[in-house]
N, C-alpha and C. Protein backbone atom coordinates (compact mmCIF):
# COMPACT_ATOMS: atom_id res chain seq x y z
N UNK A 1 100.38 107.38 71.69
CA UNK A 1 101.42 106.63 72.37
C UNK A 1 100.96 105.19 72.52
N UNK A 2 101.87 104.31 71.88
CA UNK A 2 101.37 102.96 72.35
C UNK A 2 101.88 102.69 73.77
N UNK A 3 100.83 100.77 73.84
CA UNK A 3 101.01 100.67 75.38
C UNK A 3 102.22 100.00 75.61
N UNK A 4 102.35 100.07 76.93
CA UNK A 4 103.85 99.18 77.53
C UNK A 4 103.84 97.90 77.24
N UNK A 5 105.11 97.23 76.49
CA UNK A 5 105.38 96.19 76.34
C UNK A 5 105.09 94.78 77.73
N UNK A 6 104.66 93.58 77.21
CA UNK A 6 104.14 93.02 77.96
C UNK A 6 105.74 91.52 78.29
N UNK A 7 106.10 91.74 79.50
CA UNK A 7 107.42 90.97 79.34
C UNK A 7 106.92 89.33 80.13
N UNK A 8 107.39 88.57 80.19
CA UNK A 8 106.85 87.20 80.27
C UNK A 8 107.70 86.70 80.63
N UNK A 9 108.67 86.31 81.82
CA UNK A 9 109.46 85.26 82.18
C UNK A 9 109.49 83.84 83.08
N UNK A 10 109.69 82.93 81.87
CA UNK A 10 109.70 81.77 82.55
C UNK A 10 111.21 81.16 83.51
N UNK A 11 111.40 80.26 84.17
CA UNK A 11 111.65 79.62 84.77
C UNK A 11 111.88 78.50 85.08
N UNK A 12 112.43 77.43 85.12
CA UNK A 12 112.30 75.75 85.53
C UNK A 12 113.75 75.32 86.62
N UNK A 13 113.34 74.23 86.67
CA UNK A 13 114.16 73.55 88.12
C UNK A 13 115.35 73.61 87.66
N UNK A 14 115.63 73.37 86.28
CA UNK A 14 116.96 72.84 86.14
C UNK A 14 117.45 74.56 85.67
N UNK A 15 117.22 75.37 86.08
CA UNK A 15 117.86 76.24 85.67
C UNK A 15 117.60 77.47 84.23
N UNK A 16 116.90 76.63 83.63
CA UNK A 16 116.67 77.07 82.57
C UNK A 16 116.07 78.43 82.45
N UNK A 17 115.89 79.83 81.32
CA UNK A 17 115.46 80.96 81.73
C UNK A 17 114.94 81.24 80.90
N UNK A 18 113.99 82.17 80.47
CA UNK A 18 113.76 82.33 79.04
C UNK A 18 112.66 83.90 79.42
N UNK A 19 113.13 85.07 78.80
CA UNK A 19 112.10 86.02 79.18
C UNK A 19 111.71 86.54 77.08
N UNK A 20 110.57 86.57 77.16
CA UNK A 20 109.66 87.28 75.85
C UNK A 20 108.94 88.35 76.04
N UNK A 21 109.06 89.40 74.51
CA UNK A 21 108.52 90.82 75.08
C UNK A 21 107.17 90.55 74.17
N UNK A 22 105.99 90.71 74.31
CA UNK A 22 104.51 90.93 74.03
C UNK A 22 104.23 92.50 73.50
N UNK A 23 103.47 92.27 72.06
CA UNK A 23 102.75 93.66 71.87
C UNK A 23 101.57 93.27 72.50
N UNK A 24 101.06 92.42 72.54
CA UNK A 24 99.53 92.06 73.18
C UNK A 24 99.40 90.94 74.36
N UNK A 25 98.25 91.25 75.08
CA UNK A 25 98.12 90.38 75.73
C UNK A 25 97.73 88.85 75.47
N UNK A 26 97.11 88.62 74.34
CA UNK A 26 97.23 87.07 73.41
C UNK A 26 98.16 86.39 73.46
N UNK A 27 99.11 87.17 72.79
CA UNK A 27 100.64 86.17 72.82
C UNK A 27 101.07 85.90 74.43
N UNK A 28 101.09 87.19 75.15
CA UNK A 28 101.84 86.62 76.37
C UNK A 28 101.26 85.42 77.25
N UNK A 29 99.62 85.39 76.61
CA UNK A 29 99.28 84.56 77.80
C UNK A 29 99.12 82.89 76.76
N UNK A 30 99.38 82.72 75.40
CA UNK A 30 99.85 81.55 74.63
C UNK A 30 101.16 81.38 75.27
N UNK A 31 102.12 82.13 75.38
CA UNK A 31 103.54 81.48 75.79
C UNK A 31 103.39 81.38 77.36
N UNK A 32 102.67 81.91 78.26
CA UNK A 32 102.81 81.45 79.57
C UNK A 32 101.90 80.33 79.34
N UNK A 33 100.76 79.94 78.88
CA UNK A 33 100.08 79.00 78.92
C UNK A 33 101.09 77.79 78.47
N UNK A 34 101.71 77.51 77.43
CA UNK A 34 103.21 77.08 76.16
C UNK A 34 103.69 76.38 77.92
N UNK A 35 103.91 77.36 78.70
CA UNK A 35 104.82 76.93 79.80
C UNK A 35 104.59 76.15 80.73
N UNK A 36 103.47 76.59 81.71
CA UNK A 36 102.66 76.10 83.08
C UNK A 36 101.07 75.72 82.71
N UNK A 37 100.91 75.44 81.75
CA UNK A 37 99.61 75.60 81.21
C UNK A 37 98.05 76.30 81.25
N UNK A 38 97.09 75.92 81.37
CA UNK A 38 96.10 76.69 81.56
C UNK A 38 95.33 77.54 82.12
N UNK A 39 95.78 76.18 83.05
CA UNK A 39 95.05 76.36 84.78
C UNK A 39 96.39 76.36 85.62
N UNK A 40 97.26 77.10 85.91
CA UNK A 40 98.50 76.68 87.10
C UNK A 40 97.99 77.45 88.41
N UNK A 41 98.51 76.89 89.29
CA UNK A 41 98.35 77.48 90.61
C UNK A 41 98.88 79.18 90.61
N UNK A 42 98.67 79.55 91.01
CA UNK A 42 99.17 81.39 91.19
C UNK A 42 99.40 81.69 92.51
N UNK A 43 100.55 82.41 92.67
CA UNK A 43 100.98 82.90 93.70
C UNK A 43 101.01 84.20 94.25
N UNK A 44 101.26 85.16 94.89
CA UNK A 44 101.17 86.51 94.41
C UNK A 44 101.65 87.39 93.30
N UNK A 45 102.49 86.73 92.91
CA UNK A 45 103.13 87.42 91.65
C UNK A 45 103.92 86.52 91.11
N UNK A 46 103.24 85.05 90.76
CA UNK A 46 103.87 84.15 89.80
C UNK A 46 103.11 83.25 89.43
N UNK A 47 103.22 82.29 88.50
CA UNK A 47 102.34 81.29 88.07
C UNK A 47 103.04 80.05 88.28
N UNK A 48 102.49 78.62 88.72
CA UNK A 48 103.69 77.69 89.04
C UNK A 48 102.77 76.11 88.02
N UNK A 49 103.52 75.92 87.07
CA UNK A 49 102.62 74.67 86.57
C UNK A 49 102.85 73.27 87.56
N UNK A 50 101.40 72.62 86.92
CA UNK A 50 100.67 71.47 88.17
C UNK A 50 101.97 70.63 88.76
N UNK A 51 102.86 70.14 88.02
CA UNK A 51 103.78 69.26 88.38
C UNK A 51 105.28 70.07 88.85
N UNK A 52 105.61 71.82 89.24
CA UNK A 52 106.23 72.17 89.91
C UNK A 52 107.43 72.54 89.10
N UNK A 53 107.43 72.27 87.98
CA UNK A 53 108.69 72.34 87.36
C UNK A 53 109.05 73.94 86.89
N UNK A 54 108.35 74.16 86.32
CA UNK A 54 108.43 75.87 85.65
C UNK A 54 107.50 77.03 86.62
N UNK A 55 107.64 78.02 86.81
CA UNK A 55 107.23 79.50 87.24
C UNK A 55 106.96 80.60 85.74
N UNK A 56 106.24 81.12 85.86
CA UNK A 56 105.89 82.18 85.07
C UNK A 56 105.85 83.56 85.71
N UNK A 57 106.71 84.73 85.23
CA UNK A 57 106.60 86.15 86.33
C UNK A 57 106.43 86.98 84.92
N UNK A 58 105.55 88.11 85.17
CA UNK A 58 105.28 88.99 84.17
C UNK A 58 105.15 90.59 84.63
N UNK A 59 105.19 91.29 84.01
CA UNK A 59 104.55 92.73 84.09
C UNK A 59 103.48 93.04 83.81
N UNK A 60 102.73 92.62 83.81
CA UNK A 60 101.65 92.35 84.28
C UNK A 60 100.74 91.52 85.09
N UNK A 61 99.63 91.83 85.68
CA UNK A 61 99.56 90.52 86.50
C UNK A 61 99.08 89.47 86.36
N UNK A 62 99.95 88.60 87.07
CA UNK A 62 99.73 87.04 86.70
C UNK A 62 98.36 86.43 86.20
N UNK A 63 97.78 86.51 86.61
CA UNK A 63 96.25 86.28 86.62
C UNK A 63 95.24 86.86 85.52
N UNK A 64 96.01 87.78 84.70
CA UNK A 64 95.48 87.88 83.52
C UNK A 64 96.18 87.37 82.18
N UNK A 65 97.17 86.32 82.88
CA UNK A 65 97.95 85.69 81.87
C UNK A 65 96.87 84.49 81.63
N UNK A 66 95.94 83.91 82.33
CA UNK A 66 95.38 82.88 82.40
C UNK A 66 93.43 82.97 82.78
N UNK A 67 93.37 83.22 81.35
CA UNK A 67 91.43 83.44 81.63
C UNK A 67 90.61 82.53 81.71
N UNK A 68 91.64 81.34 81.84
CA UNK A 68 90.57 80.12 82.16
C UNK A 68 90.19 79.85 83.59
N UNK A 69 91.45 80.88 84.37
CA UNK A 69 91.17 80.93 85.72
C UNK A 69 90.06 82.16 86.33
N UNK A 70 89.84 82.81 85.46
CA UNK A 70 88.82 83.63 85.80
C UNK A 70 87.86 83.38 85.19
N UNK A 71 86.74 82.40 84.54
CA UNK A 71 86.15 82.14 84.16
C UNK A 71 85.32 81.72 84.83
N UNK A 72 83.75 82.42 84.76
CA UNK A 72 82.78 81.31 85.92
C UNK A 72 83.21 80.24 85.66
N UNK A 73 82.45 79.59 87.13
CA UNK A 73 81.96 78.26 87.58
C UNK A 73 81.14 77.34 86.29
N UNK A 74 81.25 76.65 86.14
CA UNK A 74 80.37 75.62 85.26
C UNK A 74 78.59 75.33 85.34
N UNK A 75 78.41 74.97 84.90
CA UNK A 75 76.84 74.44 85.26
C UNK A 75 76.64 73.82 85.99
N UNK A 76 77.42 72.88 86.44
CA UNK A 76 77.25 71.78 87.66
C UNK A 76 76.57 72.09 88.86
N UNK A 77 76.70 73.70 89.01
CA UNK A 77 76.44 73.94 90.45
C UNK A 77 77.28 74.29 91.34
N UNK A 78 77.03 74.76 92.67
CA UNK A 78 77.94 75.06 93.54
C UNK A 78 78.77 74.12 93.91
N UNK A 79 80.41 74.54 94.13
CA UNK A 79 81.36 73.09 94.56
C UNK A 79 80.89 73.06 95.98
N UNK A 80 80.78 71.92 96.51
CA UNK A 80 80.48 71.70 97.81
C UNK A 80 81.61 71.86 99.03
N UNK A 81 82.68 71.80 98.49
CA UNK A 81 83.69 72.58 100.01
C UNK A 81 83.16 73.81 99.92
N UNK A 82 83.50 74.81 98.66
CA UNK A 82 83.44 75.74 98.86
C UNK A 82 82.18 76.33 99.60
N UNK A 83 80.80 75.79 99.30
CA UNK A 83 79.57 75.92 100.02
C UNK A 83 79.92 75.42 102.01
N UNK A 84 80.79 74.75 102.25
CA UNK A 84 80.78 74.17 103.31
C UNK A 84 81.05 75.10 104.23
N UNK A 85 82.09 75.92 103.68
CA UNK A 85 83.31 76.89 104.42
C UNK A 85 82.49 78.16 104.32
N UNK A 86 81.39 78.11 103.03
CA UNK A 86 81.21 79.90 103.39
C UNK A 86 79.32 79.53 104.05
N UNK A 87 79.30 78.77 104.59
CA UNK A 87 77.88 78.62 105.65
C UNK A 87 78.58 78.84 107.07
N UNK A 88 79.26 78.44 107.56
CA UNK A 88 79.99 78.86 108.79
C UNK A 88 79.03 77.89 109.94
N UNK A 89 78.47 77.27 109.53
CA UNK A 89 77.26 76.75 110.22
C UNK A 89 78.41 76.03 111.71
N UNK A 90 79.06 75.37 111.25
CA UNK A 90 79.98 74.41 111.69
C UNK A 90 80.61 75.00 112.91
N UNK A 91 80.85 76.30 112.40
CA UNK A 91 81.93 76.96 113.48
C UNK A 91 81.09 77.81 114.73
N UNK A 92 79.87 77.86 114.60
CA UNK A 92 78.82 78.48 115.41
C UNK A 92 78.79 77.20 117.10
């Protein structure tokens, strides 16, 4: 038995709609990327690109539409808010 089709619907301000069915997860996450791009903010169950215009909703979840968002951290090192907030030092 193959697997469940992977459905992909976008969204924008002006109305516009557009839903695509996926045999794989490659394509779905080229056309959501196509949409909100790489990195978009995520919501619980949507993707919203940087400048607000388009949404991405899928059957699957959002967040594996986009593996650049799950991708370690860089070499740089720890980001420093994030180090700030999880020492708690502050709030003692």
């Amino acid at each position: 038995m193959s697997a469940a089709p992977i459905i992909v619907r976008v969204r924008t301000i002006d109305r516009f709609s557009k839903s695509r069915t996926f045999r794989t997860l490659a394509g779905a996450q080229k056309f959501a990327a196509r949409w909100v791009g790489e990195t978009p903010e995520l919501g619980s169950c949507y993707a919203v690109s940087a400048d607000g215009v388009a949404t991405v909703r899928a059957s699957v979840p959002v967040a594996d539409l986009f593996p650049k968002l799950n991708a370690t951290p860089s070499e740089e090192g720890p980001d420093p808010a994030r180090e700030w907030y999880d020492t708690g030092a502050e709030l003692r």
